[in-house]
N, C-alpha and C. Protein backbone atom coordinates (compact mmCIF):
# COMPACT_ATOMS: atom_id res chain seq x y z
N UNK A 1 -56.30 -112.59 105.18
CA UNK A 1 -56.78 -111.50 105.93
C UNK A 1 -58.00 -110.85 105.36
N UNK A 2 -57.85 -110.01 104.86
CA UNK A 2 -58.78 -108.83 103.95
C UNK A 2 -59.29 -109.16 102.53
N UNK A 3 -60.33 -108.98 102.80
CA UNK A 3 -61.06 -109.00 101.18
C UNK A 3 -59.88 -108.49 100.38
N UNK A 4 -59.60 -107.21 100.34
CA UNK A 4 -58.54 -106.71 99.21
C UNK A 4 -57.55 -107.39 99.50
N UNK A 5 -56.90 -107.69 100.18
CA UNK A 5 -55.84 -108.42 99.95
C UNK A 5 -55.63 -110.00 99.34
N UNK A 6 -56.72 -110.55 99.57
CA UNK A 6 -56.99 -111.51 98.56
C UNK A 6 -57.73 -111.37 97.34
N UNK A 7 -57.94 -110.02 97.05
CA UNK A 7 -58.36 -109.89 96.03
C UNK A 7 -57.32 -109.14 95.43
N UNK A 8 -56.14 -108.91 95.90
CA UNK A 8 -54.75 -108.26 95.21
C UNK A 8 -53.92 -109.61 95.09
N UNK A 9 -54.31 -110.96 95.35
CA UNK A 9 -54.17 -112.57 94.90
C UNK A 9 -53.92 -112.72 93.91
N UNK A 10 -55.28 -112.04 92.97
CA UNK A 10 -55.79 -112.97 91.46
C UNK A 10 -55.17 -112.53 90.64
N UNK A 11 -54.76 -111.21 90.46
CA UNK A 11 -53.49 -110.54 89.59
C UNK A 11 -52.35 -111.54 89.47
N UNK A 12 -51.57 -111.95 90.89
CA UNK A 12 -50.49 -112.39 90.93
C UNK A 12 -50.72 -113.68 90.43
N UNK A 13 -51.68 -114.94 90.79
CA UNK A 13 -51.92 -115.73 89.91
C UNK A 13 -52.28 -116.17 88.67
N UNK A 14 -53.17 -115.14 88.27
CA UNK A 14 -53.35 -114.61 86.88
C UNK A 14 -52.28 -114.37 86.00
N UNK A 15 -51.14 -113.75 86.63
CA UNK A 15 -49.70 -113.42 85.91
C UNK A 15 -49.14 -114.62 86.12
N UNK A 16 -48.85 -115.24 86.98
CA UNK A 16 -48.23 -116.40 87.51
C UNK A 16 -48.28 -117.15 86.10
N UNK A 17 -49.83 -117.80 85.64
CA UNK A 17 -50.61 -118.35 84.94
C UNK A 17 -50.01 -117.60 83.11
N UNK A 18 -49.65 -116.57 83.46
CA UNK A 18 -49.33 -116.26 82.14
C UNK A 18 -47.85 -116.39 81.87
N UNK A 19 -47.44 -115.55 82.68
CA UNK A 19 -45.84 -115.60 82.59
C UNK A 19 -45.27 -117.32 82.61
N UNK A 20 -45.98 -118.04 83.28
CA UNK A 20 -45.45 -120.21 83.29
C UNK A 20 -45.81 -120.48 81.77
N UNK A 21 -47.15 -119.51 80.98
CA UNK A 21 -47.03 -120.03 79.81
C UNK A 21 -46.37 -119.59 78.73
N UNK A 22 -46.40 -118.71 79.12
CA UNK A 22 -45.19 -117.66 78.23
C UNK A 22 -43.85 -118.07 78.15
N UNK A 23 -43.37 -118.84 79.49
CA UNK A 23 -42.08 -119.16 79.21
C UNK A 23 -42.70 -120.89 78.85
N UNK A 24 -43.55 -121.82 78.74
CA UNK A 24 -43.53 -122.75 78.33
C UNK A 24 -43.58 -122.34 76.74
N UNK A 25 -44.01 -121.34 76.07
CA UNK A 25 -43.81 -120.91 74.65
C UNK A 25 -42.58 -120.87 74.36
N UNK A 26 -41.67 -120.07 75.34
CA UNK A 26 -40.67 -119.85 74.81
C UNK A 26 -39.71 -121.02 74.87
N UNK A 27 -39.76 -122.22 75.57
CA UNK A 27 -39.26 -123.31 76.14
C UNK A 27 -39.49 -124.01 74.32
N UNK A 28 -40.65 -123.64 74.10
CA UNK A 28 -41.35 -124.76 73.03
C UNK A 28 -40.94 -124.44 71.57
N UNK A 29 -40.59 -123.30 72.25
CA UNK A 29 -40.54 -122.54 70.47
C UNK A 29 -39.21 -123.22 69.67
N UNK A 30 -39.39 -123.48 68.42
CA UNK A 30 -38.46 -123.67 67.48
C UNK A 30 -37.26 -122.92 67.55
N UNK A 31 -37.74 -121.42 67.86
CA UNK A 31 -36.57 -120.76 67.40
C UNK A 31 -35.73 -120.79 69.08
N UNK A 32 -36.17 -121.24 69.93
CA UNK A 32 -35.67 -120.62 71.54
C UNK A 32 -34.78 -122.03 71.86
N UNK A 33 -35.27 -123.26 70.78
CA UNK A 33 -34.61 -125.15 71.35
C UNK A 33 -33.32 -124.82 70.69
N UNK A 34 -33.44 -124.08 69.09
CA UNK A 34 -32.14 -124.31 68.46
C UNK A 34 -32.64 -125.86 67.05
N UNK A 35 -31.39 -126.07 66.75
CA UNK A 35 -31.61 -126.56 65.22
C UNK A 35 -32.82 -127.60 65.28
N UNK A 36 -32.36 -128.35 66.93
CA UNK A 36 -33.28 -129.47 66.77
C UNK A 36 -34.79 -128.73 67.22
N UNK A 37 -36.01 -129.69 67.06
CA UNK A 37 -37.03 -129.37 67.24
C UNK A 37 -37.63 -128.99 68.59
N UNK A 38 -37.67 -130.32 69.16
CA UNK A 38 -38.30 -130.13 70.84
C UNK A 38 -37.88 -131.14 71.05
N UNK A 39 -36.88 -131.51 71.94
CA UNK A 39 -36.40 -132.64 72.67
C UNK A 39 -37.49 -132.82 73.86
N UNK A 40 -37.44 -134.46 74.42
CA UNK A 40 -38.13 -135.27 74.69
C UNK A 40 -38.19 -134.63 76.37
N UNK A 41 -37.03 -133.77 76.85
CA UNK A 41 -36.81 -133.04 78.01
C UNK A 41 -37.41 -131.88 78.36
N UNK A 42 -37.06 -131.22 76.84
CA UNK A 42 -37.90 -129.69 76.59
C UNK A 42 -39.46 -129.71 77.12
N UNK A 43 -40.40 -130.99 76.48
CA UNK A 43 -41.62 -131.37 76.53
C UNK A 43 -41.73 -131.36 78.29
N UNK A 44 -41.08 -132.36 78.80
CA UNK A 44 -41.06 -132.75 80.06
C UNK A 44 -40.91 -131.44 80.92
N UNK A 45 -40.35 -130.39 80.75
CA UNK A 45 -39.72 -128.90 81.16
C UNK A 45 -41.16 -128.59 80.99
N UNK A 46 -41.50 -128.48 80.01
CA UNK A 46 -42.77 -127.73 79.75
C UNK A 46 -43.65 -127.99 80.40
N UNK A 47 -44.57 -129.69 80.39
CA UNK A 47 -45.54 -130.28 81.22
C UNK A 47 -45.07 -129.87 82.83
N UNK A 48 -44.27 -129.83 82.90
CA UNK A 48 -43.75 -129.55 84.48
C UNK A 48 -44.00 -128.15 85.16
N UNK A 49 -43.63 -127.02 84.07
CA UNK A 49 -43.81 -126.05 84.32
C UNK A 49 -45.70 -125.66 84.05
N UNK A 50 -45.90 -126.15 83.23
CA UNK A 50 -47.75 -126.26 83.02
C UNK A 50 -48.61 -126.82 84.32
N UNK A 51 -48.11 -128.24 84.96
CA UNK A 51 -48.65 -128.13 86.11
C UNK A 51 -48.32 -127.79 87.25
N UNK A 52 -46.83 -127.30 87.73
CA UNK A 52 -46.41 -126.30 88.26
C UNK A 52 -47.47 -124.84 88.65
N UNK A 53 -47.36 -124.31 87.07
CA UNK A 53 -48.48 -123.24 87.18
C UNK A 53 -50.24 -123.53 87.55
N UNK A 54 -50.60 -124.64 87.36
CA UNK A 54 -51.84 -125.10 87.74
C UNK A 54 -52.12 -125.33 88.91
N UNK A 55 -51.28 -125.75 89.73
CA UNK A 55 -51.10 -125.68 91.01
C UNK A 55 -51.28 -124.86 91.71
N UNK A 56 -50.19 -123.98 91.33
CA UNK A 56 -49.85 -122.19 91.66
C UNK A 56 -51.60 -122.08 91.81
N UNK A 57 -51.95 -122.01 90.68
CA UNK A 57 -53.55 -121.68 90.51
C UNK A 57 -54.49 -122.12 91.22
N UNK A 58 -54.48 -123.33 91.36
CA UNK A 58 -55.30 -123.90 92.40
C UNK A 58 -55.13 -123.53 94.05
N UNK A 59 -53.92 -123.84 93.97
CA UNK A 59 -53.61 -123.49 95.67
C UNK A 59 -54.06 -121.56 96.05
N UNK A 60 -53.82 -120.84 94.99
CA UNK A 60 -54.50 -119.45 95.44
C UNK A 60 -56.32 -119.66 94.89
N UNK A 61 -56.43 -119.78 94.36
CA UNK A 61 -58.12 -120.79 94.34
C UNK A 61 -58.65 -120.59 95.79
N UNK A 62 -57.93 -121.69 95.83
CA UNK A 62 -58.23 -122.44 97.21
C UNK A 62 -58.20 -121.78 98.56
N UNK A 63 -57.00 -120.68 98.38
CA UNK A 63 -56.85 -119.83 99.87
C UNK A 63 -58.03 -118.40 99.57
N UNK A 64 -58.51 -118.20 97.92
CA UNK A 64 -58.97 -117.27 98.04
C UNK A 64 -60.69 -117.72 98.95
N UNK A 65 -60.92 -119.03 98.54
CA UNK A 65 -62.41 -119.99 98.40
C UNK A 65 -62.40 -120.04 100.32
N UNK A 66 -60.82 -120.41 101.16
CA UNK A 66 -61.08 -120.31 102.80
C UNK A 66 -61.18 -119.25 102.89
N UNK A 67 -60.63 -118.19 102.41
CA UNK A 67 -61.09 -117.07 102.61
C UNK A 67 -62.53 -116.36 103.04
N UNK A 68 -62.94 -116.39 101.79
CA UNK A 68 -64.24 -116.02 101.54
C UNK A 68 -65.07 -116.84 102.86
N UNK A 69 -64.59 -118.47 102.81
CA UNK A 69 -65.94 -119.49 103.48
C UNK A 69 -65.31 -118.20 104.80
N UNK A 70 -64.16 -117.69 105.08
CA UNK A 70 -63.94 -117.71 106.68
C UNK A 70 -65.05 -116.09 106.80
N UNK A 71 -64.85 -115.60 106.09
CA UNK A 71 -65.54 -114.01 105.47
C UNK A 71 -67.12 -114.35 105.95
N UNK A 72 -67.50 -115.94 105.51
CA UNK A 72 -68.96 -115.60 105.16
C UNK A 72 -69.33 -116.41 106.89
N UNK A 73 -68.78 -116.88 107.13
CA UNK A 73 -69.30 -117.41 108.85
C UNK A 73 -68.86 -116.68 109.65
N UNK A 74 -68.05 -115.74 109.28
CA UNK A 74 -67.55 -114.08 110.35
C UNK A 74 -68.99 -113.40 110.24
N UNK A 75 -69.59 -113.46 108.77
CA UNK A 75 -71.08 -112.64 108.42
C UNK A 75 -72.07 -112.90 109.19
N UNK A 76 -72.27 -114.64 109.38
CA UNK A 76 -73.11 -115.40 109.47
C UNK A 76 -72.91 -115.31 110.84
N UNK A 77 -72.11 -115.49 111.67
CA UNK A 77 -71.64 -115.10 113.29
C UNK A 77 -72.03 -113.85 113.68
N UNK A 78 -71.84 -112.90 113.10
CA UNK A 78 -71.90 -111.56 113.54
C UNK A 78 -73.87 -111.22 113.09
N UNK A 79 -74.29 -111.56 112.32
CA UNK A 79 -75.74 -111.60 111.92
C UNK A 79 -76.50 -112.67 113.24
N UNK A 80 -75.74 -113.61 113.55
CA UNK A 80 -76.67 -114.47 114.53
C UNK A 80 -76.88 -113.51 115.88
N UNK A 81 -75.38 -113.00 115.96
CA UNK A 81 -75.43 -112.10 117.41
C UNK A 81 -76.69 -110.95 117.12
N UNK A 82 -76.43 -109.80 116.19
CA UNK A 82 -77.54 -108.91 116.17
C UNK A 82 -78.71 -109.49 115.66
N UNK A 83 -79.71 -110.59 115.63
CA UNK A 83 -80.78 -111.49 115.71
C UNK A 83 -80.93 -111.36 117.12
N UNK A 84 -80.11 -112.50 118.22
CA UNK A 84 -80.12 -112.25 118.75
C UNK A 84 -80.41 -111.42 119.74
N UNK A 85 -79.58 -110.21 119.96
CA UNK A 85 -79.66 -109.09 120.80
C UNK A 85 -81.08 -108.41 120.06
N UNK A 86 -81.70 -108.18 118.96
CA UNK A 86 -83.10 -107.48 118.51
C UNK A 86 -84.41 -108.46 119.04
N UNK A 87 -83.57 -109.75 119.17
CA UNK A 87 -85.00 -110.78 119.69
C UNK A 87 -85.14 -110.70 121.08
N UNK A 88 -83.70 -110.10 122.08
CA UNK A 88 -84.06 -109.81 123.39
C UNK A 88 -84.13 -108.54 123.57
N UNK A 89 -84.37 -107.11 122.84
CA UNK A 89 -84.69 -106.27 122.56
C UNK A 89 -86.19 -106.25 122.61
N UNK A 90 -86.68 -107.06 121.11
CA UNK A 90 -87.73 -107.03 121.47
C UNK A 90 -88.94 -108.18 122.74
N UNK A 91 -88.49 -109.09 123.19
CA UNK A 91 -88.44 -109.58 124.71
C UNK A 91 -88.96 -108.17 125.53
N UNK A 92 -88.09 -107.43 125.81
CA UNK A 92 -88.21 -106.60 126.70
C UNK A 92 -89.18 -105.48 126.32
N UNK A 93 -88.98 -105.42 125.22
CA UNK A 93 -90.24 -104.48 124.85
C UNK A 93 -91.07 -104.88 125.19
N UNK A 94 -91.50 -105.99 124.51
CA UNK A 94 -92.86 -106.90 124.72
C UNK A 94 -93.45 -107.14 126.38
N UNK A 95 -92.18 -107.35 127.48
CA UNK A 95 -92.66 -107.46 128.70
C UNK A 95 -93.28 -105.56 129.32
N UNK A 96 -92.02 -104.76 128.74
CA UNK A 96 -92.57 -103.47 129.20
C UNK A 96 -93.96 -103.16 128.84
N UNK A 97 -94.48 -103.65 127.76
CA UNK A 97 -95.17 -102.91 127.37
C UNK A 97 -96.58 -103.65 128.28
N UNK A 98 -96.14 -105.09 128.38
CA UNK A 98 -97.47 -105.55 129.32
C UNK A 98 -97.44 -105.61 130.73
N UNK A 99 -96.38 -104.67 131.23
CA UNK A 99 -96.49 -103.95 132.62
C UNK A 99 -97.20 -102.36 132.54
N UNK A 100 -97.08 -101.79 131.28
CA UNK A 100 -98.04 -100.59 131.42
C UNK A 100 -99.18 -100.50 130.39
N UNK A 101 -99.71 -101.59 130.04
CA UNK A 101 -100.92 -101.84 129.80
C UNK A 101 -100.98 -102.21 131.35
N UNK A 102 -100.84 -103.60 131.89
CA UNK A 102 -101.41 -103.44 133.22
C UNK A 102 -101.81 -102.34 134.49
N UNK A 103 -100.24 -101.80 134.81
CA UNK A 103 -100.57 -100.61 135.30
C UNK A 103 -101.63 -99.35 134.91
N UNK A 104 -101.93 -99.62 133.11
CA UNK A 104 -102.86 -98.48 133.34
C UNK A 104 -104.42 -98.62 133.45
N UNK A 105 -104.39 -100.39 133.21
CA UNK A 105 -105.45 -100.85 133.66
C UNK A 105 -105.69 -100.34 134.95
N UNK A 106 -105.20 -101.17 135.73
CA UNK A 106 -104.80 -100.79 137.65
C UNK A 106 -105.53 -99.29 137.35
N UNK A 107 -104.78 -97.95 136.86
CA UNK A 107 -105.41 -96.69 137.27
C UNK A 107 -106.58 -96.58 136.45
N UNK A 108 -106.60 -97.10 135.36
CA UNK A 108 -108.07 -96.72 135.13
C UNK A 108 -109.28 -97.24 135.52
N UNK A 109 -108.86 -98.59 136.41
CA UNK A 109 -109.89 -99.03 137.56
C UNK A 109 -110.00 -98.55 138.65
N UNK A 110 -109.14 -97.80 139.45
CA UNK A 110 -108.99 -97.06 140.29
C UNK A 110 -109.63 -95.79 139.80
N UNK A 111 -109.54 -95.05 138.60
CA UNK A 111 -110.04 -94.37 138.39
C UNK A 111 -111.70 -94.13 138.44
N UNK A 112 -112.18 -95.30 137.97
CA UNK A 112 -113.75 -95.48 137.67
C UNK A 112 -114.27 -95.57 139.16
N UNK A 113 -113.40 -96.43 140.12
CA UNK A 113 -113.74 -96.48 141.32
C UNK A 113 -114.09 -95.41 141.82
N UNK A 114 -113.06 -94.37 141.91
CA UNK A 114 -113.36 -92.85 142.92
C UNK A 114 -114.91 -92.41 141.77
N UNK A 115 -115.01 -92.52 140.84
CA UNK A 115 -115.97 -92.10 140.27
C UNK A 115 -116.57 -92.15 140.79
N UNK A 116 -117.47 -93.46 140.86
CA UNK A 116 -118.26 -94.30 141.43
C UNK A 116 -118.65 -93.72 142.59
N UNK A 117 -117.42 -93.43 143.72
CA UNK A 117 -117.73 -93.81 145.33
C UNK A 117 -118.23 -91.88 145.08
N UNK A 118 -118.11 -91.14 144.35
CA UNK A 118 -117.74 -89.43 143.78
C UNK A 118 -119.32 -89.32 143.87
N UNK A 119 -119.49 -90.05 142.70
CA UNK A 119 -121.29 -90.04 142.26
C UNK A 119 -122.01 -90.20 143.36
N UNK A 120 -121.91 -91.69 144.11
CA UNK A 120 -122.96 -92.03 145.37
C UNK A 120 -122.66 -90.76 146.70
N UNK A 121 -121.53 -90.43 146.54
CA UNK A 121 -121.64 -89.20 147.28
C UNK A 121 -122.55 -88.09 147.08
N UNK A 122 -122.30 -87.68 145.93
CA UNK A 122 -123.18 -86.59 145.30
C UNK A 122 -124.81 -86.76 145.07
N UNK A 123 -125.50 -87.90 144.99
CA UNK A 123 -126.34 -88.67 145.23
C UNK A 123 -126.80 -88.36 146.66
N UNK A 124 -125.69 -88.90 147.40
CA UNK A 124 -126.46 -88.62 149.18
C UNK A 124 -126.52 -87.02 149.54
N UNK A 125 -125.52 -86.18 149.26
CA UNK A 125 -125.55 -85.04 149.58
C UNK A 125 -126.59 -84.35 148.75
N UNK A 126 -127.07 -84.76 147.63
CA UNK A 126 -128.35 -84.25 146.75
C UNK A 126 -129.58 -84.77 147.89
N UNK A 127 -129.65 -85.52 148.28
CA UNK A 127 -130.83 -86.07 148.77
C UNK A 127 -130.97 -85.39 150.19
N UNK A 128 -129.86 -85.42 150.88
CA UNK A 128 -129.80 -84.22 151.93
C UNK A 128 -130.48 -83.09 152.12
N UNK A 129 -129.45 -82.28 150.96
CA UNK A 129 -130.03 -81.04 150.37
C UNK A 129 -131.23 -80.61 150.18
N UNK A 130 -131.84 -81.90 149.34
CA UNK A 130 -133.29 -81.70 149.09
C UNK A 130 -134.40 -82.25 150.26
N UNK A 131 -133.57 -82.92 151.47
CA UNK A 131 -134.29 -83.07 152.76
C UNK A 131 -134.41 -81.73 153.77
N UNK A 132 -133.16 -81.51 153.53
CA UNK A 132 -132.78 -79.45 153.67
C UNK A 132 -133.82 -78.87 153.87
N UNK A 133 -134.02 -79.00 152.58
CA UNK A 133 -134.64 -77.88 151.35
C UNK A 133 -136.62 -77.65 151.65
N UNK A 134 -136.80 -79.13 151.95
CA UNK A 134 -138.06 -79.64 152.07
C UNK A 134 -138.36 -79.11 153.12
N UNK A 135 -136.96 -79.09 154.40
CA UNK A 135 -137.61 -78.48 155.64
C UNK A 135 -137.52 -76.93 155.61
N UNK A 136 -136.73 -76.91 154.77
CA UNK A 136 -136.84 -75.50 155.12
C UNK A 136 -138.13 -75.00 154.69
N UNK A 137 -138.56 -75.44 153.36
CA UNK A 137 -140.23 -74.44 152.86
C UNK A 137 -141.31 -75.22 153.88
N UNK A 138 -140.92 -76.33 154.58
CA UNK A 138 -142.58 -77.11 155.50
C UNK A 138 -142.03 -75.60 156.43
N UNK A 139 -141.26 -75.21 156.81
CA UNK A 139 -141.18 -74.29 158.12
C UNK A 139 -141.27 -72.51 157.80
N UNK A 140 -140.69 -72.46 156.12
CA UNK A 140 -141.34 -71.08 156.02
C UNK A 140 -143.08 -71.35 155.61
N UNK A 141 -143.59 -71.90 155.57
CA UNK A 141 -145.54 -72.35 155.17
C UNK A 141 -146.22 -72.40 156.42
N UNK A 142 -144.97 -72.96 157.61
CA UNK A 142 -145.44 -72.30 158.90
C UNK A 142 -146.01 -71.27 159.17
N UNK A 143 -144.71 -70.62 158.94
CA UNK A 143 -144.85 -69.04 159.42
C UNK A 143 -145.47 -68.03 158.65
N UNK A 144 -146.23 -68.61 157.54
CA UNK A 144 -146.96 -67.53 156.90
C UNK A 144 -148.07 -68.02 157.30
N UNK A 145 -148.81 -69.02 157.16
CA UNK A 145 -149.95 -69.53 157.96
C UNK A 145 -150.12 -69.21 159.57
């Protein structure tokens, strides 16, 4: 399951690992066989219980090692998704943003336009004015003459 909980594992194998040798000491010991030394069984008890415990060891090893691999492609899964979703994040940014650059192209050509048509107006109505203007002083030069 849980990080901590396989990491509340290594204690128990760790002890496992001590307590199998602790009693292979005591299995071995002179004083624990009695008069004789170490019978040929005692040994066999012992090697048995030695890879017994190695086992023990390996096999939590081993569930701690799927563990972790299952830990790190849960990481590696969950990192592909938010890649993902930030690469179509930014997708959409990227398209928004070249719909209002366009659009403000669009108004600021529209904009220059009314300028434009603003000016040649002001242009004709200047020229008017000053056709106006012209008649009006040819007709007061009249009337003082």
């Amino acid at each position: 399951g849980t990080a901590a909980g396989r990491d509340a594992d290594i204690p128990r194998a760790t002890e496992r690992r001590s307590t199998a040798a602790a009693d292979g000491e005591r299995k071995s010991s002179p004083d624990r066989v009695g008069p004789k030394l170490c019978s040929s069984s005692a040994r066999r008890e012992h090697a048995n219980a030695a890879k017994i415990s190695r086992n023990d060891a390996r096999t939590a090893d081993v569930r701690r090692y799927k563990g972790m691999q299952e830990q790190l492609v849960d990481r590696i899964t969950q990192l592909s998704h938010t890649v993902q979703e930030l690469q179509d994040k930014l997708e959409d940014a990227e398209q928004h943003l070249e719909r209002t650059v366009r659009e403000k192209d669009r108004t600021i050509a529209s904009k220059d336009e009314e300028i434009s048509q603003m000016k040649a107006k002001m242009e004709d109505m200047a020229r008017e004015f000053g056709g106006m203007l012209k008649e009006t002083l040819d007709k007061m030069r009249e009337r003082i003459e």
